[in-house]
C-alpha atoms as a PDB file:
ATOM      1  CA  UNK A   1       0.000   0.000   0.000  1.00  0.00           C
ATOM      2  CA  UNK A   2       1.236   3.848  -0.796  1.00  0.00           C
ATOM      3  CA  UNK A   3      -0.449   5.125   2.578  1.00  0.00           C
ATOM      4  CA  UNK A   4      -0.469   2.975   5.331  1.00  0.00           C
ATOM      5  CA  UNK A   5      -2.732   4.936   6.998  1.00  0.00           C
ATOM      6  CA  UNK A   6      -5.445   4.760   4.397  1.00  0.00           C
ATOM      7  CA  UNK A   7      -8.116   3.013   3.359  1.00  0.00           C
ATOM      8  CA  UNK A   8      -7.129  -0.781   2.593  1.00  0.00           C
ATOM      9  CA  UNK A   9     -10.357  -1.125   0.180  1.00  0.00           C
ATOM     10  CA  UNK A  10     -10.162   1.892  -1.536  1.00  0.00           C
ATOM     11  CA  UNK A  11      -8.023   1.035  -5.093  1.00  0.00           C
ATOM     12  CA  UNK A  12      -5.670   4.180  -5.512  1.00  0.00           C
ATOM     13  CA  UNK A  13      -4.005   3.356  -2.102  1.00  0.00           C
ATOM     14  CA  UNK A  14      -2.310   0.210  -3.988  1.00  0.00           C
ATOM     15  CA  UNK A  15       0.754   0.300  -6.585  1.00  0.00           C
ATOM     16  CA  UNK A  16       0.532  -1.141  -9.838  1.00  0.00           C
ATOM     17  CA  UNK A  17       2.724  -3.977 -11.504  1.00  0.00           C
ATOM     18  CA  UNK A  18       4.678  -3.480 -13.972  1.00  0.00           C
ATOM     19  CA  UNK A  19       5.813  -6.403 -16.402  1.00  0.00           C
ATOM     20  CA  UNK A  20       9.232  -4.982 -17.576  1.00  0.00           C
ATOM     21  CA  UNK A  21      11.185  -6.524 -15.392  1.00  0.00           C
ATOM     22  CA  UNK A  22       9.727  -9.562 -16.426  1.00  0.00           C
ATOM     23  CA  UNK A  23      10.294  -9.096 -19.776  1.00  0.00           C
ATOM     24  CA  UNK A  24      14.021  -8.080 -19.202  1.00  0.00           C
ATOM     25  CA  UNK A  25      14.474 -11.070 -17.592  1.00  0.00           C
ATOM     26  CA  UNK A  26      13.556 -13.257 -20.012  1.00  0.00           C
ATOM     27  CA  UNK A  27      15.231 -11.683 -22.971  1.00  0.00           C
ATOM     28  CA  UNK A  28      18.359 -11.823 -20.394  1.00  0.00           C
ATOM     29  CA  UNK A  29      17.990 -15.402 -20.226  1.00  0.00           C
ATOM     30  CA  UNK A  30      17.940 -15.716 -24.029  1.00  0.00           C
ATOM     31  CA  UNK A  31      20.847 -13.482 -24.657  1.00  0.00           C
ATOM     32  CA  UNK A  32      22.641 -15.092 -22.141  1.00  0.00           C
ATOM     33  CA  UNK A  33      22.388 -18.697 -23.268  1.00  0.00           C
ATOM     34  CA  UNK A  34      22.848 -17.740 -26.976  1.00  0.00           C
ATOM     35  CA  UNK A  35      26.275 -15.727 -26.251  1.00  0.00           C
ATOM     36  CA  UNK A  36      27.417 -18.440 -24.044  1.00  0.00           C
ATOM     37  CA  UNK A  37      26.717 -20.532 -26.921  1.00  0.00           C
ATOM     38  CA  UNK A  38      28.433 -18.496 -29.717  1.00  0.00           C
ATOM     39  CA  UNK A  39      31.897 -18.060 -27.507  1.00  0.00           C
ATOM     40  CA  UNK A  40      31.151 -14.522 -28.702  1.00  0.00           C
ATOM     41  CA  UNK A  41      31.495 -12.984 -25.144  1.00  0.00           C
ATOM     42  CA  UNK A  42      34.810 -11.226 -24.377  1.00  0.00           C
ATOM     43  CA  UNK A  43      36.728 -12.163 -20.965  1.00  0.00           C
ATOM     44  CA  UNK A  44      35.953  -8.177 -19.696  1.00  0.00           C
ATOM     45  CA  UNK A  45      32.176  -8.350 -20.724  1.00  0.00           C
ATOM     46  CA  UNK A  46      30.574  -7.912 -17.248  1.00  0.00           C
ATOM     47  CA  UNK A  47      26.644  -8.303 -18.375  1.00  0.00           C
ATOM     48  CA  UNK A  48      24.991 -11.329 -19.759  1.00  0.00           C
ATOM     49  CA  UNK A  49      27.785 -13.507 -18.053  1.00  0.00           C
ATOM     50  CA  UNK A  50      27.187 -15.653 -15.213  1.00  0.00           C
ATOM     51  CA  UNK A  51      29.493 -14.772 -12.506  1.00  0.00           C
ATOM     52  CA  UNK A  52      30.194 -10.988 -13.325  1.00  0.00           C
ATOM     53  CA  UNK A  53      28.384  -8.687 -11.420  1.00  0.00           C
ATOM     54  CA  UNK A  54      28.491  -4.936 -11.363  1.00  0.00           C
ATOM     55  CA  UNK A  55      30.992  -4.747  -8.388  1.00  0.00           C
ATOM     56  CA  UNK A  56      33.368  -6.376 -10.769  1.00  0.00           C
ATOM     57  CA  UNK A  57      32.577  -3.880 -13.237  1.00  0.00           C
ATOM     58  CA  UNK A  58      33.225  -1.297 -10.774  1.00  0.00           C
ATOM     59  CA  UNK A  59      36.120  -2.986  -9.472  1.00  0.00           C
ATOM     60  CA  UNK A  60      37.588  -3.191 -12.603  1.00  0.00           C
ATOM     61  CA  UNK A  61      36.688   0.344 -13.431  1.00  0.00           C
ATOM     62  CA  UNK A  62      38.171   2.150 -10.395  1.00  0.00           C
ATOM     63  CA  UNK A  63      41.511  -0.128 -10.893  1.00  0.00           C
ATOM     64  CA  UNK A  64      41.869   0.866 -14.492  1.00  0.00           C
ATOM     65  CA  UNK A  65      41.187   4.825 -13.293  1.00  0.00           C
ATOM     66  CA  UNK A  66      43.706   4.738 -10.615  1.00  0.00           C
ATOM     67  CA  UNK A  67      46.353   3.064 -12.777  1.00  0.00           C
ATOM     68  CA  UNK A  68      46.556   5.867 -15.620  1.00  0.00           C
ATOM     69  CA  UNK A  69      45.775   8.730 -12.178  1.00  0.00           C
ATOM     70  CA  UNK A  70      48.940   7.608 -10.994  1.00  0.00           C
ATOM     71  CA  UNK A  71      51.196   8.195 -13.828  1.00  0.00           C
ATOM     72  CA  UNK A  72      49.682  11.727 -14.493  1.00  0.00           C
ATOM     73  CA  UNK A  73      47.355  10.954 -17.370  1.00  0.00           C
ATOM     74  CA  UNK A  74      43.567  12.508 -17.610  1.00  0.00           C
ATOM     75  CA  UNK A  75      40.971   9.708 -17.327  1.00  0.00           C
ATOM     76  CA  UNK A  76      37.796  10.437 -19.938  1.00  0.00           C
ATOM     77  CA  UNK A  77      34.832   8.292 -19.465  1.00  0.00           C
ATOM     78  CA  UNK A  78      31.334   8.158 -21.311  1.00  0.00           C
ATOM     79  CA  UNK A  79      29.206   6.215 -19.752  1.00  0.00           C
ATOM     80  CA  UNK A  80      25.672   5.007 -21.999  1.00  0.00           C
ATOM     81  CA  UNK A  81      22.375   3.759 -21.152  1.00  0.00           C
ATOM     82  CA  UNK A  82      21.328   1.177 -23.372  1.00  0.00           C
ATOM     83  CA  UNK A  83      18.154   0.325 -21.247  1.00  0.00           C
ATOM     84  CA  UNK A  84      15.743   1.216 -24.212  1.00  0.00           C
ATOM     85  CA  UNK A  85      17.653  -0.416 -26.656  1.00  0.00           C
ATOM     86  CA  UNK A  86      17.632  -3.567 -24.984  1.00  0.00           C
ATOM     87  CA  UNK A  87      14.064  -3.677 -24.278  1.00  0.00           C
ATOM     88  CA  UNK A  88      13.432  -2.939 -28.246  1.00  0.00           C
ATOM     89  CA  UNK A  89      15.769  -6.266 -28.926  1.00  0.00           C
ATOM     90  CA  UNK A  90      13.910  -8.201 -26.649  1.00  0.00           C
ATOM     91  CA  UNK A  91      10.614  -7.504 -28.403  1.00  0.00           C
ATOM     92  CA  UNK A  92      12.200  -8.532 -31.810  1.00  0.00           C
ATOM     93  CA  UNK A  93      13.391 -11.507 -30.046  1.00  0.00           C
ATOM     94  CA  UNK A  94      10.703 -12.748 -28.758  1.00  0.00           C
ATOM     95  CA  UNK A  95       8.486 -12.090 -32.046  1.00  0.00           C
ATOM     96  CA  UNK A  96      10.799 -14.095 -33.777  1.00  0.00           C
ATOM     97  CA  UNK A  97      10.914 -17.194 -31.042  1.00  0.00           C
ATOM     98  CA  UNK A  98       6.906 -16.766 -31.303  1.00  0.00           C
ATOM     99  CA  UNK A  99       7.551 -16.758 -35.251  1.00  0.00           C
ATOM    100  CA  UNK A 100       9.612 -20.191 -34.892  1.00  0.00           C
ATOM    101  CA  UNK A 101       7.297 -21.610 -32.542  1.00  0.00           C
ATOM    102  CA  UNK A 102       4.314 -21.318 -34.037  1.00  0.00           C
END
């Protein structure tokens, strides 16, 4: 409930669902099986890979910064949210898995 004071049958004092995460999920799962599959995935991918998680990621980032910090180079980074895009791919996905199935 939103207000735990309010009304527990009255319908705007509950959240709704929402099925993207569900959806991201599964087109993770796909992605993930078919790049393991491929032995497309490069040893310092950190997503779609079992066993790399973002602290790695960040591990690896902050290692990397400090290296080239320490011998008096400027660190650029640009960092981009491909959130959208991947939500777009796993629509074509799964119209083409519902394409093969049926």
């Amino acid at each position: 409930m939103k207000n735990k004071a309010g009304d527990v049958s009255h319908l705007n004092n509950y959240r709704a669902i929402a099925l993207s995460p569900v959806l991201s999920k599964l087109f993770e799962c796909v992605l993930e099986k078919f790049l393991s599959s491929q032995n497309i995935v490069d040893n310092h991918q950190f997503g779609f890979k079992r066993g790399h998680s973002t602290s790695l990621c960040t591990n690896a980032l902050k290692q990397t910064v400090d290296y080239y910090i320490s011998r008096g180079s400027y660190v650029f980074a640009c960092f981009v949210d491909f959130q959208h895009w991947f939500l777009v791919q796993a629509l074509v996905v799964l119209l083409e898995l519902s394409v093969l199935i049926f």
